[in-house]
PDB file of N, CA and C in Angstrom:
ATOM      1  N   UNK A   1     112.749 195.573  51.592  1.00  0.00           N
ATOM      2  CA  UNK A   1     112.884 194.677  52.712  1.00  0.00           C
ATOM      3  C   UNK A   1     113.702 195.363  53.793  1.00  0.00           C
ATOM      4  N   UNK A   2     113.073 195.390  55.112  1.00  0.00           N
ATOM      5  CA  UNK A   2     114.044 196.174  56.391  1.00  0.00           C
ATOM      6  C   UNK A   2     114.426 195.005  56.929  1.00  0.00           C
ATOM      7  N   UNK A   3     115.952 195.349  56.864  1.00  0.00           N
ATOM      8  CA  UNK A   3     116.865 194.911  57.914  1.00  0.00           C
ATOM      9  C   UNK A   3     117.026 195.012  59.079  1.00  0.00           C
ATOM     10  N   UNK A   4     116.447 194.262  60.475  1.00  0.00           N
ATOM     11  CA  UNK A   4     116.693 194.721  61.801  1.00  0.00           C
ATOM     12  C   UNK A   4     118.472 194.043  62.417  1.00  0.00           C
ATOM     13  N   UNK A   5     118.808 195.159  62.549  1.00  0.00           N
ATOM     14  CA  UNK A   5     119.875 195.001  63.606  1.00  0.00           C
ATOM     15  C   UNK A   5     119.870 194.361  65.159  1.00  0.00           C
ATOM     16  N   UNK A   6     120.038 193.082  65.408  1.00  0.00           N
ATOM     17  CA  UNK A   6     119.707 192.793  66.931  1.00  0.00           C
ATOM     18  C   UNK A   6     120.640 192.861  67.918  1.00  0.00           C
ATOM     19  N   UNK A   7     121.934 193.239  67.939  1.00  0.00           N
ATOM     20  CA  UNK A   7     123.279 193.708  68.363  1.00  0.00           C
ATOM     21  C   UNK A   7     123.055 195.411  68.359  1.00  0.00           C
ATOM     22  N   UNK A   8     122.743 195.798  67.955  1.00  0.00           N
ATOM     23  CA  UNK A   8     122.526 197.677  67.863  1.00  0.00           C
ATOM     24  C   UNK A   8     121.544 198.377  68.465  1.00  0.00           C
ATOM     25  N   UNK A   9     121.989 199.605  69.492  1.00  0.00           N
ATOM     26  CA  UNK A   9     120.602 200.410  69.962  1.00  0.00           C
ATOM     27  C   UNK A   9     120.070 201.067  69.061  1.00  0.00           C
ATOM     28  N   UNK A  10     119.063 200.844  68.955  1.00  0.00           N
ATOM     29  CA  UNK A  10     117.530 201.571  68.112  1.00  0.00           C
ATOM     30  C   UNK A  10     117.170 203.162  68.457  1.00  0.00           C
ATOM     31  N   UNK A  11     117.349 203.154  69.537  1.00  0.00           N
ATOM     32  CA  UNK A  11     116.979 204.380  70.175  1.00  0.00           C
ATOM     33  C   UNK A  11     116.092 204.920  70.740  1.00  0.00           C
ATOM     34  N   UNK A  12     115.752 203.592  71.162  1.00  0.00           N
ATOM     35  CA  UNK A  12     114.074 203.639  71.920  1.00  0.00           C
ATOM     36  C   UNK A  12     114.116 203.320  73.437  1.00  0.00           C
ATOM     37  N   UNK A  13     115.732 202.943  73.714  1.00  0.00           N
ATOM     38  CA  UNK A  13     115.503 202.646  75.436  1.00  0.00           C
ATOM     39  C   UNK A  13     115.357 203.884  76.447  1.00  0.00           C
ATOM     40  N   UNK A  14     115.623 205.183  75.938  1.00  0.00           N
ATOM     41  CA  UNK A  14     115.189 206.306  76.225  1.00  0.00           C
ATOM     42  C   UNK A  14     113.900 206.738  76.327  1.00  0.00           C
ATOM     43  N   UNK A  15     113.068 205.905  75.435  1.00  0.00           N
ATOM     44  CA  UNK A  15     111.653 206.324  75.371  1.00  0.00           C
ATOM     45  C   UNK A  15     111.261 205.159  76.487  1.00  0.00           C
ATOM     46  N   UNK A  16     111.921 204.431  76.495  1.00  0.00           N
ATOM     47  CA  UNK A  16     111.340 203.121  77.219  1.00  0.00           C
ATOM     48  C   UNK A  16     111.140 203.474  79.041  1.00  0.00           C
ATOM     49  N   UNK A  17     112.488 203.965  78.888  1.00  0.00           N
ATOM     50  CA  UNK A  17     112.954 204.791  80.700  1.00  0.00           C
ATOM     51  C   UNK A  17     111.895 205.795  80.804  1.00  0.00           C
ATOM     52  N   UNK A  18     111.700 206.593  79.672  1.00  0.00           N
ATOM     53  CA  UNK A  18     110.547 207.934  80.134  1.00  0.00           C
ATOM     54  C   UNK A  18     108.949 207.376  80.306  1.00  0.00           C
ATOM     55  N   UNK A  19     109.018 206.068  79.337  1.00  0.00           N
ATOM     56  CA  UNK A  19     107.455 205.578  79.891  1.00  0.00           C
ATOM     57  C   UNK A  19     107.696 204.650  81.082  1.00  0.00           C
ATOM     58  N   UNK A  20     108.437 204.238  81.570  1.00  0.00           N
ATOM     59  CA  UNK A  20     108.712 203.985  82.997  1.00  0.00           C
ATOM     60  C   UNK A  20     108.541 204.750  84.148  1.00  0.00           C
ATOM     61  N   UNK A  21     109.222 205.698  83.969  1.00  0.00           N
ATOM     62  CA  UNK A  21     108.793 206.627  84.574  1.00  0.00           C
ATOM     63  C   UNK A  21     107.699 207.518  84.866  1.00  0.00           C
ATOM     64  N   UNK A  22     106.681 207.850  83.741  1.00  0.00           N
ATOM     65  CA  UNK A  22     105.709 208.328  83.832  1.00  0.00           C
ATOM     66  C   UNK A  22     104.722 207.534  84.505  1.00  0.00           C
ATOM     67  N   UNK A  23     104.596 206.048  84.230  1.00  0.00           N
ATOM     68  CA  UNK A  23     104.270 204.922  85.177  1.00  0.00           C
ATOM     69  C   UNK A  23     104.556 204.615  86.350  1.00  0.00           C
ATOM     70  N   UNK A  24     105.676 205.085  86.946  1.00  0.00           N
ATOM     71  CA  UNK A  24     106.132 205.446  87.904  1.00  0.00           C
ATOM     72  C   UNK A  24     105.590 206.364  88.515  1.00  0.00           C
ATOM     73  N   UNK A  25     104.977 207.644  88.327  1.00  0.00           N
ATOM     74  CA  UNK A  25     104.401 208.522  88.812  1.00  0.00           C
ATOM     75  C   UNK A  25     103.009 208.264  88.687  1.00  0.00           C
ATOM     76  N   UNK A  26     102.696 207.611  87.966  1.00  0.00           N
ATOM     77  CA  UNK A  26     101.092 207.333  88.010  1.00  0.00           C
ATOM     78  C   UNK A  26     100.639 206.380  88.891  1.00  0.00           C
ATOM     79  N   UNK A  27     101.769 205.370  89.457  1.00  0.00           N
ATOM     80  CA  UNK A  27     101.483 204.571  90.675  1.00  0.00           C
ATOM     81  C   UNK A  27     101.824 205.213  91.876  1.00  0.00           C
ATOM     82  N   UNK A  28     102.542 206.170  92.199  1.00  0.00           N
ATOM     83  CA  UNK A  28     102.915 206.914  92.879  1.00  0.00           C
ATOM     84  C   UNK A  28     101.521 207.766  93.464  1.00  0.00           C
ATOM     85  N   UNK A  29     101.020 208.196  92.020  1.00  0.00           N
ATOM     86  CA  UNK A  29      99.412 209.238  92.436  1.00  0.00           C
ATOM     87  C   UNK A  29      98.272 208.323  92.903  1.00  0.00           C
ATOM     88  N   UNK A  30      97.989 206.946  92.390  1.00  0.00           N
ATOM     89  CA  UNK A  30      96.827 206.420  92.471  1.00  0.00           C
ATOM     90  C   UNK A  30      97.549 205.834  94.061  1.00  0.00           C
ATOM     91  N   UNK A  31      98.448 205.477  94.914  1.00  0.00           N
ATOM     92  CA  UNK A  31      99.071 205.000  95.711  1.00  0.00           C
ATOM     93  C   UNK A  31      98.238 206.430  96.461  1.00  0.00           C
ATOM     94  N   UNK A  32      99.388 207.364  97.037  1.00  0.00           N
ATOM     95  CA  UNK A  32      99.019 208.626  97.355  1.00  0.00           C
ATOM     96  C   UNK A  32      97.307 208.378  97.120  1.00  0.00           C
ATOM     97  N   UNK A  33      96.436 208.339  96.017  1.00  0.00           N
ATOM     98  CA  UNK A  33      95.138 208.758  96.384  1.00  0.00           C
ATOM     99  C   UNK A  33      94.444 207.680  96.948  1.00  0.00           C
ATOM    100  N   UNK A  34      94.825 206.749  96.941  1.00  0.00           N
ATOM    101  CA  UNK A  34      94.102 205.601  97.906  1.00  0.00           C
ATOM    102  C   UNK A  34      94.274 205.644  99.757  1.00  0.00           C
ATOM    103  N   UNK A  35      95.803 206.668  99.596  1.00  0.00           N
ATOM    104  CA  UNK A  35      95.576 206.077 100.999  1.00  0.00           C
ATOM    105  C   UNK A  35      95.369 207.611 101.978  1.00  0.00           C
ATOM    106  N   UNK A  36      95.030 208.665 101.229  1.00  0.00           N
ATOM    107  CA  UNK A  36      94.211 209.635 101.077  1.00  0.00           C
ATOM    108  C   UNK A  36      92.961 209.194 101.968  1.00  0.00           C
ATOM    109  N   UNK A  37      92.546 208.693 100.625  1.00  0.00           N
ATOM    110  CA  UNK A  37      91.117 208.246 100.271  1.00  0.00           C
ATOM    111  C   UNK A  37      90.750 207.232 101.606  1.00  0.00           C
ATOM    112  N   UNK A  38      91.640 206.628 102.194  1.00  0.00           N
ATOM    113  CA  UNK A  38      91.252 205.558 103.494  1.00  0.00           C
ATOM    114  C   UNK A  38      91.371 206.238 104.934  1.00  0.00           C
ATOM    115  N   UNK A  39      92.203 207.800 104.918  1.00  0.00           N
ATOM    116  CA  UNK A  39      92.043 208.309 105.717  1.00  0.00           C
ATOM    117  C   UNK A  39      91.032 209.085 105.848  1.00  0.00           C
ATOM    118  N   UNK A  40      91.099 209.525 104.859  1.00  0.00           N
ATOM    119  CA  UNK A  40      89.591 210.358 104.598  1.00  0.00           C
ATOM    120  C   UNK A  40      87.832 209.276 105.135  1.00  0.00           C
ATOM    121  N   UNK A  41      87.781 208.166 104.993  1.00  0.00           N
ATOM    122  CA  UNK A  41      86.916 206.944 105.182  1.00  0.00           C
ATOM    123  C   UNK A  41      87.057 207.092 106.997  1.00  0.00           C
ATOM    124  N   UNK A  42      88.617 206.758 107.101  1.00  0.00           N
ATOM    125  CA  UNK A  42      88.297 206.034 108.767  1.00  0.00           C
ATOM    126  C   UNK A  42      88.374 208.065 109.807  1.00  0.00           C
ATOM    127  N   UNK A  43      88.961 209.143 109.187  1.00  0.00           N
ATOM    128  CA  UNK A  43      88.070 210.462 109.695  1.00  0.00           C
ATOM    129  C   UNK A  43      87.225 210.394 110.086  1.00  0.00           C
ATOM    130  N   UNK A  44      85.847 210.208 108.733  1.00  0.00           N
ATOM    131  CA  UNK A  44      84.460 210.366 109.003  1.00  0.00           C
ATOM    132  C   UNK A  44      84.115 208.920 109.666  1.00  0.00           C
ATOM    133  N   UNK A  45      84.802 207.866 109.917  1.00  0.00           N
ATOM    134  CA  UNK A  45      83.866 207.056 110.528  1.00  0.00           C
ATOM    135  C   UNK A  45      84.193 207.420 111.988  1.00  0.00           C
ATOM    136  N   UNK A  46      85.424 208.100 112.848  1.00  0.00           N
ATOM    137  CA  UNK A  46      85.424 208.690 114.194  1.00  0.00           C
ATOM    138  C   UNK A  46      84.687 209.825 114.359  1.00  0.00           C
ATOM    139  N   UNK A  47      84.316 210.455 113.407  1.00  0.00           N
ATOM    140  CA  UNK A  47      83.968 211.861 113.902  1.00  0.00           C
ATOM    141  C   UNK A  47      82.235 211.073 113.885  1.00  0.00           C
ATOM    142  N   UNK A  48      82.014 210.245 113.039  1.00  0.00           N
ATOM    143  CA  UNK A  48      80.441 209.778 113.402  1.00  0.00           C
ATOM    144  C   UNK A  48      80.084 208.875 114.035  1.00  0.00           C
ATOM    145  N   UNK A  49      81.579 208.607 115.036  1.00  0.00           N
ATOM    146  CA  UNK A  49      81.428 207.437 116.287  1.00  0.00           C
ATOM    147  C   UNK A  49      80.743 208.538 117.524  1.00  0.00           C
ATOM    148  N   UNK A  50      81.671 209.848 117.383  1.00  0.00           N
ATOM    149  CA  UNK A  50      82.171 210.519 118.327  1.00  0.00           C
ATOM    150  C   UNK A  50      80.371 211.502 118.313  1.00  0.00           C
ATOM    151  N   UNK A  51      80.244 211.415 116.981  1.00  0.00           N
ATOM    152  CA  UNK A  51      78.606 212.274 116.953  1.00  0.00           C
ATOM    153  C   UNK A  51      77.429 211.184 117.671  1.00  0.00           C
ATOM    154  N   UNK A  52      77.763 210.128 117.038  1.00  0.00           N
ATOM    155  CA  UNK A  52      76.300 208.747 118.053  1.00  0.00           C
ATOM    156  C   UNK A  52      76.867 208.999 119.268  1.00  0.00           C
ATOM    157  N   UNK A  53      77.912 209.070 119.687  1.00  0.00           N
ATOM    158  CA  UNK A  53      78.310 208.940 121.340  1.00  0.00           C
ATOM    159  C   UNK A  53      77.423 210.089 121.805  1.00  0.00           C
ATOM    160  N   UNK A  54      77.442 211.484 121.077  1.00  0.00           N
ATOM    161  CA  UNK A  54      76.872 212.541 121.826  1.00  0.00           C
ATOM    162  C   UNK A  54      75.742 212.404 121.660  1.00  0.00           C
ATOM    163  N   UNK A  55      74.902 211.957 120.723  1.00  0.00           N
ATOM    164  CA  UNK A  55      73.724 211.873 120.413  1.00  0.00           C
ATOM    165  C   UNK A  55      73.083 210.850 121.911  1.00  0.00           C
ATOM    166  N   UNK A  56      73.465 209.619 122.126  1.00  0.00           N
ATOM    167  CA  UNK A  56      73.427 208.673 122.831  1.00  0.00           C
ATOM    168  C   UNK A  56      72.968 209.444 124.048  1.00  0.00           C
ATOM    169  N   UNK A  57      74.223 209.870 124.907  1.00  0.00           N
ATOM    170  CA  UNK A  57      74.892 211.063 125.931  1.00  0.00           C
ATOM    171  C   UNK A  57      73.242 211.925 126.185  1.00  0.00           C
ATOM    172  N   UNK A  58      73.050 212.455 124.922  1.00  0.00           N
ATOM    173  CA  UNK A  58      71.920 213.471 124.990  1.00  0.00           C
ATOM    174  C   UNK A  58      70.306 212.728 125.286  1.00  0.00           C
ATOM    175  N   UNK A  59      70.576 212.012 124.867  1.00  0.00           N
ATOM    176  CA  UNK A  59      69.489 211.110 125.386  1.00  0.00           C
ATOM    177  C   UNK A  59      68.897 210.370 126.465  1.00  0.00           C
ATOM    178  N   UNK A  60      69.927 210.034 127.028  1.00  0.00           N
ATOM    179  CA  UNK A  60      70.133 209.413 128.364  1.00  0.00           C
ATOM    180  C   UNK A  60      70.278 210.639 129.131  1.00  0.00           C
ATOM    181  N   UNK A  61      70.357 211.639 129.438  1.00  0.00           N
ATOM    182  CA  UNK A  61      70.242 212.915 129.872  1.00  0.00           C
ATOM    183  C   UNK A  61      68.939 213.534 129.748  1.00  0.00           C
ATOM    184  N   UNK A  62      68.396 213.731 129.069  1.00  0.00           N
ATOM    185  CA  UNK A  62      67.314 214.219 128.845  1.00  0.00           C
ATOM    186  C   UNK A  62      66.078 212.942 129.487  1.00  0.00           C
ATOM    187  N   UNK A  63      66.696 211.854 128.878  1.00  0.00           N
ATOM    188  CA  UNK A  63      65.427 210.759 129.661  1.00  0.00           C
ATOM    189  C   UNK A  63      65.713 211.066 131.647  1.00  0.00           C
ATOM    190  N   UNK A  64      66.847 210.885 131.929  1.00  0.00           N
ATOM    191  CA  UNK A  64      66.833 211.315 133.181  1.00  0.00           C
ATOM    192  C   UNK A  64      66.356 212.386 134.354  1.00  0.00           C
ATOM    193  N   UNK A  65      66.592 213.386 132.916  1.00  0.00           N
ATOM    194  CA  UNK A  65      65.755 214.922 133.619  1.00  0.00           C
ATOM    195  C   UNK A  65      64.157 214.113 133.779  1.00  0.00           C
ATOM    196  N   UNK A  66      63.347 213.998 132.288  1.00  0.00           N
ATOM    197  CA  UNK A  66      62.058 213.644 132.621  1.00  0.00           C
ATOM    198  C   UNK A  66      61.795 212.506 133.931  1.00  0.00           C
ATOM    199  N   UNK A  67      62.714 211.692 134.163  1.00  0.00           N
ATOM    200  CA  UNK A  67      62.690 210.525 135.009  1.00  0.00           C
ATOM    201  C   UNK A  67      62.376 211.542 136.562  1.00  0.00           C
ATOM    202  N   UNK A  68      63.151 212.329 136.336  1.00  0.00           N
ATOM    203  CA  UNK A  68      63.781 212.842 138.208  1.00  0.00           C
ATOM    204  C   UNK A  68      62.224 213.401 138.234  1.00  0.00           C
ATOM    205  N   UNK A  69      61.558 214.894 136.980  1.00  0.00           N
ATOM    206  CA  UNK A  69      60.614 214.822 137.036  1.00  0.00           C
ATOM    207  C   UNK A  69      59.470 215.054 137.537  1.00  0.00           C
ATOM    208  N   UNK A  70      58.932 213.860 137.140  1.00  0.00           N
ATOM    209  CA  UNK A  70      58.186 212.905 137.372  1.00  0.00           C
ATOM    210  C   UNK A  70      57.848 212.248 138.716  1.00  0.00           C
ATOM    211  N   UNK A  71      58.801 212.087 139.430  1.00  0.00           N
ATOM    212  CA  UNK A  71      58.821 211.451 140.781  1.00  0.00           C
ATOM    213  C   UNK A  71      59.068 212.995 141.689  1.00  0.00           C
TER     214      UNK A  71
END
């Protein structure tokens, strides 16, 4: 029959702090990769605002050349 001591350290609040900590760093990384990850998202959504703008640009240019033309 084991006897637990409930007044006495066990010797596990050391292990307890190091898995805290390692949890600590693992919210730390998935934190860090999310907001990574949202800059990385709103990047490519300017650089493919900034590509339709030229695309647009090129179009309306080119319809104009044929317009002038023409007449």
């Amino acid at each position: 029959m084991a006897v637990y001591n409930s007044t006495g350290s066990d010797g596990n609040a050391s292990m307890t702090t190091q898995a805290a900590a390692v949890l600590d760093h693992g919210w730390l990384l998935a934190a860090a990769v999310e907001f990574y990850s949202q800059c990385a998202v709103i990047g490519v959504g300017i650089i493919g605002t900034a590509a339709n703008a030229l695309i647009l640009y090129a179009l309306i240019v080119h319809n104009a050349r044929e317009t002038k033309e023409e007449i």
